[in-house]
PDB file of N, CA and C in Angstrom:
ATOM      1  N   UNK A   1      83.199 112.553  54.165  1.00  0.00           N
ATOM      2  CA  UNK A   1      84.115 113.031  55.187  1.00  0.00           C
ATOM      3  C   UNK A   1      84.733 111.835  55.908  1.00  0.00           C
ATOM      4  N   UNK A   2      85.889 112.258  56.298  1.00  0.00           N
ATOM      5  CA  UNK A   2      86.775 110.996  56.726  1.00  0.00           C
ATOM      6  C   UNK A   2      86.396 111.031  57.961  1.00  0.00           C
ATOM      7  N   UNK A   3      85.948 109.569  58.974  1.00  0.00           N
ATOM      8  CA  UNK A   3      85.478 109.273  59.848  1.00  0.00           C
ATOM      9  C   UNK A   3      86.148 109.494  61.225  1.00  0.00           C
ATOM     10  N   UNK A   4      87.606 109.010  61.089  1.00  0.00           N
ATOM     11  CA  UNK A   4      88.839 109.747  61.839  1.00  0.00           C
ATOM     12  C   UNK A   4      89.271 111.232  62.094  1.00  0.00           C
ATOM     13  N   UNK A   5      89.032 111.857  61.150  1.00  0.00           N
ATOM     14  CA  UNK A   5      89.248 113.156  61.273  1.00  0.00           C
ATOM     15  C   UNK A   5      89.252 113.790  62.292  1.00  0.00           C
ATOM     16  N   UNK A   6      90.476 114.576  62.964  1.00  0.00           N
ATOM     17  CA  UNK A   6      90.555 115.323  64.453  1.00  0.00           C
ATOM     18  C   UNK A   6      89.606 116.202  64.384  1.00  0.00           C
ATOM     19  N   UNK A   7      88.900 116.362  64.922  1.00  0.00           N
ATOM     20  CA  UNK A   7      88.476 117.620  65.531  1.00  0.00           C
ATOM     21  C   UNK A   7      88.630 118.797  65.775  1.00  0.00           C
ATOM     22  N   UNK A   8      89.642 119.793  65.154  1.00  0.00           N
ATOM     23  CA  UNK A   8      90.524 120.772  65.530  1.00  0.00           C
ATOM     24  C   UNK A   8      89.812 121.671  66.278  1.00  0.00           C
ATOM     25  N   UNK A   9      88.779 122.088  65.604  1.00  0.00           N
ATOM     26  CA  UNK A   9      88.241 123.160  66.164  1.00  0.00           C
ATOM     27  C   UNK A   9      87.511 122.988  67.156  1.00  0.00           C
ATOM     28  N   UNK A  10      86.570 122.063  67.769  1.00  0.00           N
ATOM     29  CA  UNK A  10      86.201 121.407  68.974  1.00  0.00           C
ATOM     30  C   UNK A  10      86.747 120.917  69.752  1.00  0.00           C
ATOM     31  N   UNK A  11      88.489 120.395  69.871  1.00  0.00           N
ATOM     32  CA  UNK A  11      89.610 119.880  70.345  1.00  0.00           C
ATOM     33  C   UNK A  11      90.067 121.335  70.972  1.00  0.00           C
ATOM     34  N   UNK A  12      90.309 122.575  70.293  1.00  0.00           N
ATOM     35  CA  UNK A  12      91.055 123.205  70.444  1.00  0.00           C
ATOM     36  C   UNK A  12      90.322 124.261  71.409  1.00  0.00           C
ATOM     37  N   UNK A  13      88.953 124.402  70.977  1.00  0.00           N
ATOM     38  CA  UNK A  13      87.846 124.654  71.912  1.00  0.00           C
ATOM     39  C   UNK A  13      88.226 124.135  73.658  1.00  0.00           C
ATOM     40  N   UNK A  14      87.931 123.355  73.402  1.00  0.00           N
ATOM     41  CA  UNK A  14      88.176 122.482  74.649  1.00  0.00           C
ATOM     42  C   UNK A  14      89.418 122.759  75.889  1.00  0.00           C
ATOM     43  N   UNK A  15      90.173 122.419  74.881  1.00  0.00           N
ATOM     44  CA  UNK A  15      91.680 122.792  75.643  1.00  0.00           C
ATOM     45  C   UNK A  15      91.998 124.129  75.566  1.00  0.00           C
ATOM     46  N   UNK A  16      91.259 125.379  74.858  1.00  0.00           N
ATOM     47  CA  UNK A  16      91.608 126.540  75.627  1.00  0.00           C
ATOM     48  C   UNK A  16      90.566 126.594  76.965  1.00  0.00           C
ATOM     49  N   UNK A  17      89.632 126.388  76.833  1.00  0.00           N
ATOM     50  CA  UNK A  17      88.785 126.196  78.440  1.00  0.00           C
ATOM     51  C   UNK A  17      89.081 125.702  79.363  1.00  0.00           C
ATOM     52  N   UNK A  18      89.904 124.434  79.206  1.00  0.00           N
ATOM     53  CA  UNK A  18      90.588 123.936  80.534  1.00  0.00           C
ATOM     54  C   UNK A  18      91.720 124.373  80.987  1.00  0.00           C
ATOM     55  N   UNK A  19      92.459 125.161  79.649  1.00  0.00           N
ATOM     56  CA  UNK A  19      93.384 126.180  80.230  1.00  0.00           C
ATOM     57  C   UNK A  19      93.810 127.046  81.032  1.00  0.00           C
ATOM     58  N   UNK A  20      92.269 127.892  80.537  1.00  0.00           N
ATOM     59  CA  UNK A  20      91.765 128.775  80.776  1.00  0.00           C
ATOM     60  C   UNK A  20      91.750 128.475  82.282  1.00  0.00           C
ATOM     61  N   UNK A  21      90.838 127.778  82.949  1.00  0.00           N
ATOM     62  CA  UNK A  21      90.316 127.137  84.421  1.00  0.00           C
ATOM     63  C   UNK A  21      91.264 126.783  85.145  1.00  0.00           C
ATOM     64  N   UNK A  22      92.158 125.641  84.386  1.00  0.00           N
ATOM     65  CA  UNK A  22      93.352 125.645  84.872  1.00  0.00           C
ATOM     66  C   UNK A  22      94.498 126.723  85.932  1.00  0.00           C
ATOM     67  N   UNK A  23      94.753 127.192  84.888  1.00  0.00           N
ATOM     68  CA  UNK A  23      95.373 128.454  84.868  1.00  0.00           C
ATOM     69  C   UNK A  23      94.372 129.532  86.052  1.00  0.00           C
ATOM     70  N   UNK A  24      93.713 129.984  85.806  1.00  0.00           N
ATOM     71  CA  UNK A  24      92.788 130.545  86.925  1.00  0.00           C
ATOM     72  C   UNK A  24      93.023 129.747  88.233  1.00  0.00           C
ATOM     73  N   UNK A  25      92.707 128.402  87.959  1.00  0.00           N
ATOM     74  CA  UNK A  25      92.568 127.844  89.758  1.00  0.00           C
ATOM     75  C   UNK A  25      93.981 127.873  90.221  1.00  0.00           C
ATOM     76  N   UNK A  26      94.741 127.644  89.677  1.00  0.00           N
ATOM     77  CA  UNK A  26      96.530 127.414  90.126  1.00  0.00           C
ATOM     78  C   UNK A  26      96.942 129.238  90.681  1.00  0.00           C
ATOM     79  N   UNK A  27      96.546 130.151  89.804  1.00  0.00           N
ATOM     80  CA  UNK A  27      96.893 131.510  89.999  1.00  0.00           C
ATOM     81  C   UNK A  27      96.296 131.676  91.198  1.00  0.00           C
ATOM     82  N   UNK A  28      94.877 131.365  91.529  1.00  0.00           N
ATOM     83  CA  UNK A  28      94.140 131.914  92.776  1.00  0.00           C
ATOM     84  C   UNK A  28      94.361 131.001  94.218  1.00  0.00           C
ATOM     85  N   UNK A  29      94.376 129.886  93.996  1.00  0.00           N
ATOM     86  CA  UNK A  29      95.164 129.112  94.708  1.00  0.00           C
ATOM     87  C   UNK A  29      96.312 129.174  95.560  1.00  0.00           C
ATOM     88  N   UNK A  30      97.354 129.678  94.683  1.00  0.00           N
ATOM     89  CA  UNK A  30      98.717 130.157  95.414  1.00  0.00           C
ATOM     90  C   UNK A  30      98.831 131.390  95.525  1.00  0.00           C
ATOM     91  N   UNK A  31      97.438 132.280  95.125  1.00  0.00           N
ATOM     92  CA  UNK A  31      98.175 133.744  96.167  1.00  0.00           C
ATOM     93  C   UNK A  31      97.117 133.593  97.482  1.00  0.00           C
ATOM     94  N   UNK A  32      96.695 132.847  97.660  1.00  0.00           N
ATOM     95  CA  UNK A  32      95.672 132.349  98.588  1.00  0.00           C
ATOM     96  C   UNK A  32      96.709 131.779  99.964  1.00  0.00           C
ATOM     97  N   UNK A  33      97.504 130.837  99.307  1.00  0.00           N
ATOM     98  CA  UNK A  33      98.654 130.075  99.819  1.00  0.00           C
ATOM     99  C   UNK A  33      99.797 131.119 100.040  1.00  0.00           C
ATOM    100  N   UNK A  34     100.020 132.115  99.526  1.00  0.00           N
ATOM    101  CA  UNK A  34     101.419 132.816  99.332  1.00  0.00           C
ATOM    102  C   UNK A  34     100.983 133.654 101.092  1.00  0.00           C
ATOM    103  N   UNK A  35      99.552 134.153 101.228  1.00  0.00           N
ATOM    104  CA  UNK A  35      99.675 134.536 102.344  1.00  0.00           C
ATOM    105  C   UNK A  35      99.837 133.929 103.580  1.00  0.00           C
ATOM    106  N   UNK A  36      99.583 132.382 103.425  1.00  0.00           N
ATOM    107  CA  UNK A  36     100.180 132.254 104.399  1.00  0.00           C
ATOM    108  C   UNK A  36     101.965 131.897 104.821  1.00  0.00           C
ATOM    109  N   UNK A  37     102.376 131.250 103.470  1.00  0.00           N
ATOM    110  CA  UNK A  37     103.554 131.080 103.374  1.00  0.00           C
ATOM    111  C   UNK A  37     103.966 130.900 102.183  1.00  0.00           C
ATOM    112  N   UNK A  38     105.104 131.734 101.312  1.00  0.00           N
ATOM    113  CA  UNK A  38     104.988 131.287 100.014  1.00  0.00           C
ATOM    114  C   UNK A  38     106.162 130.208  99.745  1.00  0.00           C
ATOM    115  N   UNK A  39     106.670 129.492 100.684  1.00  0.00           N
ATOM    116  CA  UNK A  39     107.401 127.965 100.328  1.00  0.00           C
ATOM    117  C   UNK A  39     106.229 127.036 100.322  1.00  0.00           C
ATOM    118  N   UNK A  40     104.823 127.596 101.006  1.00  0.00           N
ATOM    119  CA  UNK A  40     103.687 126.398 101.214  1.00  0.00           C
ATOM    120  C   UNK A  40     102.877 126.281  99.558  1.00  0.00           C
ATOM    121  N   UNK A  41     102.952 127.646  98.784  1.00  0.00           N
ATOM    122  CA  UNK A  41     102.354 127.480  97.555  1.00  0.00           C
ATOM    123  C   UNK A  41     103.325 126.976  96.833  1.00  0.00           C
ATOM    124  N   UNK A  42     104.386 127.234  96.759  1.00  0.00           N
ATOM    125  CA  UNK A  42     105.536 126.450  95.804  1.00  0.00           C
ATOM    126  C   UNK A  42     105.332 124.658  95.687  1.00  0.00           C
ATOM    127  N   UNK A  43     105.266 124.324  97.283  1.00  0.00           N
ATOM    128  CA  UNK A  43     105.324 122.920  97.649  1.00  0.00           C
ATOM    129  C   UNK A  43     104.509 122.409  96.975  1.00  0.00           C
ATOM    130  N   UNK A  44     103.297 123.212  97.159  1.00  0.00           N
ATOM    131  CA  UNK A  44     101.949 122.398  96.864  1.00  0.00           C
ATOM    132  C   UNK A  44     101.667 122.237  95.362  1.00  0.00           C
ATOM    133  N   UNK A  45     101.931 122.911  94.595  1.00  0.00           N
ATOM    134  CA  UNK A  45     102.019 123.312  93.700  1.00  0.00           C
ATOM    135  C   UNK A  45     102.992 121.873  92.881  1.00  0.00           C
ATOM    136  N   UNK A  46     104.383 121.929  93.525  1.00  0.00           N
ATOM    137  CA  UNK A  46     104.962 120.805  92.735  1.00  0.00           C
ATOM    138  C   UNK A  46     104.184 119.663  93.099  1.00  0.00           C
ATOM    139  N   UNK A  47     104.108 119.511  94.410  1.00  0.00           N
ATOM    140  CA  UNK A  47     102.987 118.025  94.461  1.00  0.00           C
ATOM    141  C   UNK A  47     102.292 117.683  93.670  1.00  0.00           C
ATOM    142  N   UNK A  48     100.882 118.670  93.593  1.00  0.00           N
ATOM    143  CA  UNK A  48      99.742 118.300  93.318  1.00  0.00           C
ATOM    144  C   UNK A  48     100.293 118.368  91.628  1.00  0.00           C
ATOM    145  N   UNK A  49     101.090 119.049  90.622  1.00  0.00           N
ATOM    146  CA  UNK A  49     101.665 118.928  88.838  1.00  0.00           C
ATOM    147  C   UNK A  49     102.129 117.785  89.743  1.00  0.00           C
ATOM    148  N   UNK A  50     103.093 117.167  90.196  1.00  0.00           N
ATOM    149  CA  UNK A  50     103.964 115.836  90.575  1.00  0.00           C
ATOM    150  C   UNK A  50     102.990 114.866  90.333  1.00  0.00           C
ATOM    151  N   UNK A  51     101.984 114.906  91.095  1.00  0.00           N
ATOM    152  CA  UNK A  51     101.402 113.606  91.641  1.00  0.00           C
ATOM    153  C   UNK A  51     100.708 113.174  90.408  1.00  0.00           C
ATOM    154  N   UNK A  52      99.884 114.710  89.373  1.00  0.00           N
ATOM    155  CA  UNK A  52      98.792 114.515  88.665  1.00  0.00           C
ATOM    156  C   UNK A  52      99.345 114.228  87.606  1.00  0.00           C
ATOM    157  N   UNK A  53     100.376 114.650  86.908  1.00  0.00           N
ATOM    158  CA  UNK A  53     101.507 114.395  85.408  1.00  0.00           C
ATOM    159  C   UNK A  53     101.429 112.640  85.127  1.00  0.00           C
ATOM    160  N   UNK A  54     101.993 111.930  86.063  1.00  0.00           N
ATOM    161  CA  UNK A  54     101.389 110.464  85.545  1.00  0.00           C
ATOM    162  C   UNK A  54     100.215 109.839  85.331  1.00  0.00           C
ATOM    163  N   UNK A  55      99.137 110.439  85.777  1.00  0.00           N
ATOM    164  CA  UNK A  55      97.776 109.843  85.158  1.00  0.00           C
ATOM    165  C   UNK A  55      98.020 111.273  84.215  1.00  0.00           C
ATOM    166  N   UNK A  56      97.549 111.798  84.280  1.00  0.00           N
ATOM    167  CA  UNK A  56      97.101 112.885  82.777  1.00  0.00           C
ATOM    168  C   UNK A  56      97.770 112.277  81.780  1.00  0.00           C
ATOM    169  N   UNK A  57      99.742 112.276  81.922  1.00  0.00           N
ATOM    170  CA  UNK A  57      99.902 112.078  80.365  1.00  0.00           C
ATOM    171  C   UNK A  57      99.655 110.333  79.935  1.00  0.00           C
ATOM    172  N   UNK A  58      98.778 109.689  80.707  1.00  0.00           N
ATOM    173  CA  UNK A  58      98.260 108.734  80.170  1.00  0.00           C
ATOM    174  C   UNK A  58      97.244 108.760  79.460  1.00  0.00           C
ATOM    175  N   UNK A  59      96.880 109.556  79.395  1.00  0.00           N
ATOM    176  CA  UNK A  59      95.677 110.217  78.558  1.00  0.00           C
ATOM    177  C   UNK A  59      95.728 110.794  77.118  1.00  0.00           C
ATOM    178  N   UNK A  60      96.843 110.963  77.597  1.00  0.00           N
ATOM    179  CA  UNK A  60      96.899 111.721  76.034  1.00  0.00           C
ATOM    180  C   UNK A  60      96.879 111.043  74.574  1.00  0.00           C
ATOM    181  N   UNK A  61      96.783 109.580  74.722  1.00  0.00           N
ATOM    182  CA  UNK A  61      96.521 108.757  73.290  1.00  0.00           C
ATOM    183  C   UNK A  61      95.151 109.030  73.761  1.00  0.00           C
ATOM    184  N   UNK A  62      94.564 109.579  74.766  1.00  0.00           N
ATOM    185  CA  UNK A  62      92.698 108.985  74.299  1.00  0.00           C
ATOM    186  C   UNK A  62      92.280 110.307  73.417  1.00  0.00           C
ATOM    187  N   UNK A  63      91.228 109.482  72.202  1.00  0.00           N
ATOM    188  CA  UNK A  63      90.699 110.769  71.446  1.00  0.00           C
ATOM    189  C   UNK A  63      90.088 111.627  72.097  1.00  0.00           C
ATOM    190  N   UNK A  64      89.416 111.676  72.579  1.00  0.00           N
ATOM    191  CA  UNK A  64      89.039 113.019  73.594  1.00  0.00           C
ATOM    192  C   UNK A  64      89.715 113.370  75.033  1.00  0.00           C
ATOM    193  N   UNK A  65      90.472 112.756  75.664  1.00  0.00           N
ATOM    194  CA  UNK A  65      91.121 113.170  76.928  1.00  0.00           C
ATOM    195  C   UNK A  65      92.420 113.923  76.538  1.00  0.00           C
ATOM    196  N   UNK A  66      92.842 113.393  75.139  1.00  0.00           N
ATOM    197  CA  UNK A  66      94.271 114.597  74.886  1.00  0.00           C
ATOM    198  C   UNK A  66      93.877 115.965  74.530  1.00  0.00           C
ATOM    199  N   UNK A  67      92.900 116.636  74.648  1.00  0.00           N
ATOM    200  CA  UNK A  67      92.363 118.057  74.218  1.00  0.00           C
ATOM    201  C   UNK A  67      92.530 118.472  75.873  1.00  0.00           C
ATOM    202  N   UNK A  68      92.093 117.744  76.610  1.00  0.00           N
ATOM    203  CA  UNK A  68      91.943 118.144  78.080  1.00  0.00           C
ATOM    204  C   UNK A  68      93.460 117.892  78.650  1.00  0.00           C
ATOM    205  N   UNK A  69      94.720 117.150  77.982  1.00  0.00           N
ATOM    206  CA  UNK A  69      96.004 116.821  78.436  1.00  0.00           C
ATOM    207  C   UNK A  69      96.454 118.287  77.564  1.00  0.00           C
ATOM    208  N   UNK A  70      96.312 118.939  76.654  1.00  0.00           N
ATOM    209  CA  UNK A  70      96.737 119.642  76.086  1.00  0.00           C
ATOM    210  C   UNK A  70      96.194 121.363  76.611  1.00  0.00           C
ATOM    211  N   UNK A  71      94.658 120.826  77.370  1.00  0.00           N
ATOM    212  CA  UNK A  71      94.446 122.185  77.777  1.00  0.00           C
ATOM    213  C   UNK A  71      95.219 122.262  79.451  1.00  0.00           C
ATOM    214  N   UNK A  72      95.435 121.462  80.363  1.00  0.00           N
ATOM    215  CA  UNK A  72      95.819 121.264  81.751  1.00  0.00           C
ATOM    216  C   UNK A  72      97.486 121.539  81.024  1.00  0.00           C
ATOM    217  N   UNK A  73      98.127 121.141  80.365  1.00  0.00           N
ATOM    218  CA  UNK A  73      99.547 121.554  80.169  1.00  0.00           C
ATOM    219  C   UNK A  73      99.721 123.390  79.902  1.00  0.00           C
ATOM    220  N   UNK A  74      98.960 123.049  79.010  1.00  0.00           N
ATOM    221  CA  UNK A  74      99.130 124.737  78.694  1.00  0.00           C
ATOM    222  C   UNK A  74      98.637 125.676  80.133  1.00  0.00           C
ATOM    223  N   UNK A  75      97.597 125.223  80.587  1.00  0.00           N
ATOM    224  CA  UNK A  75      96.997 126.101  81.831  1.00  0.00           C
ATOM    225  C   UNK A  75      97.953 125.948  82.905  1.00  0.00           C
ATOM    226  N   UNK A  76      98.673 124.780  83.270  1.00  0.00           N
ATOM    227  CA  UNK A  76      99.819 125.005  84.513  1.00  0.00           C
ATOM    228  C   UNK A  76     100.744 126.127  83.915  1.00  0.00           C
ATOM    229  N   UNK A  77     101.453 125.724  82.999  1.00  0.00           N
ATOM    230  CA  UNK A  77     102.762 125.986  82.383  1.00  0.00           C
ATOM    231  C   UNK A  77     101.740 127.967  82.250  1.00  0.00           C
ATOM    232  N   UNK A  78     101.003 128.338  81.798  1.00  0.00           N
ATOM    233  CA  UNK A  78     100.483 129.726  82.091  1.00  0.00           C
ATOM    234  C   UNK A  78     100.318 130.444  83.275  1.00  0.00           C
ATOM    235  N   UNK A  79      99.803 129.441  84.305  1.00  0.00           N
ATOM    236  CA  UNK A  79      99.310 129.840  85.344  1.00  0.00           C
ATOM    237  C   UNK A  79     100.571 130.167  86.345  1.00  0.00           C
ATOM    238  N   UNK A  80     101.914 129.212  86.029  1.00  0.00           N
ATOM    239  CA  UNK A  80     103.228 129.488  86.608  1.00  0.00           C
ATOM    240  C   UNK A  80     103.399 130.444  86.110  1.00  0.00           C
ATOM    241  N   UNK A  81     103.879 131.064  84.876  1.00  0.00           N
ATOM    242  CA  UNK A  81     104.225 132.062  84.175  1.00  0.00           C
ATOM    243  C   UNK A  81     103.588 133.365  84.840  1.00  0.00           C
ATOM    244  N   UNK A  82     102.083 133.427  85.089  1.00  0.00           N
ATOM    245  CA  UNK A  82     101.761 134.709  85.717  1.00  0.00           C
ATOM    246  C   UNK A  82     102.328 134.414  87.108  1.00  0.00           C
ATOM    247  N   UNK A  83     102.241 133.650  88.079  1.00  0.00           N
ATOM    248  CA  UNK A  83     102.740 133.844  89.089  1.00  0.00           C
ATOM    249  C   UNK A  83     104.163 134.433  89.019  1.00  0.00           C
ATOM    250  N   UNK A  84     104.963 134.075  88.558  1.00  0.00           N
ATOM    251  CA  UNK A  84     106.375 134.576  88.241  1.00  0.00           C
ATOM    252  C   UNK A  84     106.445 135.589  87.876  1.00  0.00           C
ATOM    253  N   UNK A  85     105.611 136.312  87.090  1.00  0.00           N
ATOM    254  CA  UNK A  85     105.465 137.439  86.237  1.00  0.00           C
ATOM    255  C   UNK A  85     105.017 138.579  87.697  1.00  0.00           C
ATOM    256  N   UNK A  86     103.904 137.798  88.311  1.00  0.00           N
ATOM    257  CA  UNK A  86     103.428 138.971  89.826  1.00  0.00           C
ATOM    258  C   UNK A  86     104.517 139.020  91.048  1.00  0.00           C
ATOM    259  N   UNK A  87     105.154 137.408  90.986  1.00  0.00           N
ATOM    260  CA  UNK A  87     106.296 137.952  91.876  1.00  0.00           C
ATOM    261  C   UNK A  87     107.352 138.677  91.472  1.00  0.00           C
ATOM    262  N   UNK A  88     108.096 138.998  90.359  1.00  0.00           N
ATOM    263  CA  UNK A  88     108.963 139.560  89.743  1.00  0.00           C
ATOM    264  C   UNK A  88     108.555 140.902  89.727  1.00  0.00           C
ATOM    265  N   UNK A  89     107.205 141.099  89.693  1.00  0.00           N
ATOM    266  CA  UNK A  89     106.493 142.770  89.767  1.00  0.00           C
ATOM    267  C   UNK A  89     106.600 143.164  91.038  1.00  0.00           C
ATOM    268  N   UNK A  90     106.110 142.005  91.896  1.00  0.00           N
ATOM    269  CA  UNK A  90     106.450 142.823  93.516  1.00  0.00           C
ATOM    270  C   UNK A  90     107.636 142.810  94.021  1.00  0.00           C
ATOM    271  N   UNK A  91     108.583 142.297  93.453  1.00  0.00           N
ATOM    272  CA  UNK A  91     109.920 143.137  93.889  1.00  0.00           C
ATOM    273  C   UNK A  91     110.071 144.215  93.392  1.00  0.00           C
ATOM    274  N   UNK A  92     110.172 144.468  92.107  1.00  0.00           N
ATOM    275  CA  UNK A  92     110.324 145.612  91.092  1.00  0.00           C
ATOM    276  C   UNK A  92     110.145 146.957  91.886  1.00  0.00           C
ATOM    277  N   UNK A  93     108.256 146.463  92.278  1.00  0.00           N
ATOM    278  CA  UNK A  93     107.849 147.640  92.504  1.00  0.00           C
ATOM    279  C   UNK A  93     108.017 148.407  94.009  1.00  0.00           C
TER     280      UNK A  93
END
């Protein structure tokens, strides 16, 4: 077996869990924030992706820290998506 060989399935492991968490803490976070003001979850929200995007995607050449750059991308970029998805419902409804 080739010594290099990715990891797929332990890589991919990985980065759906931090997704997963991801995504959870960002969702619970800003409806936490939305009650008190929802320009204060928006803000915070770009900050804290702002601030954290230059160290993370430095990471992403490391063999094991790009499973965790790949699960934190997918988990923001989800965790926005449901928020958008619940505010778009509470107008609707």
């Amino acid at each position: 077996m080739n010594e290099d060989a990715t990891p797929w399935g332990t890589g991919l492991t990985v980065a759906a869990f931090v997704a997963a968490v991801t995504a959870g803490a960002i969702v619970v976070l800003s409806l936490g924030l939305t009650r008190v003001h929802p320009l204060l979850a928006v803000g915070l929200n770009l900050v804290a992706v702002g601030g954290l995007a230059p160290t993370v995607w430095g990471w992403r050449t490391r063999p094991v820290w790009r499973w965790f750059v790949l699960g934190s991308g997918v988990g923001v970029a989800a965790g926005w998506l449901v928020l958008l998805a619940m505010a778009i419902g509470s107008f609707v409804a």
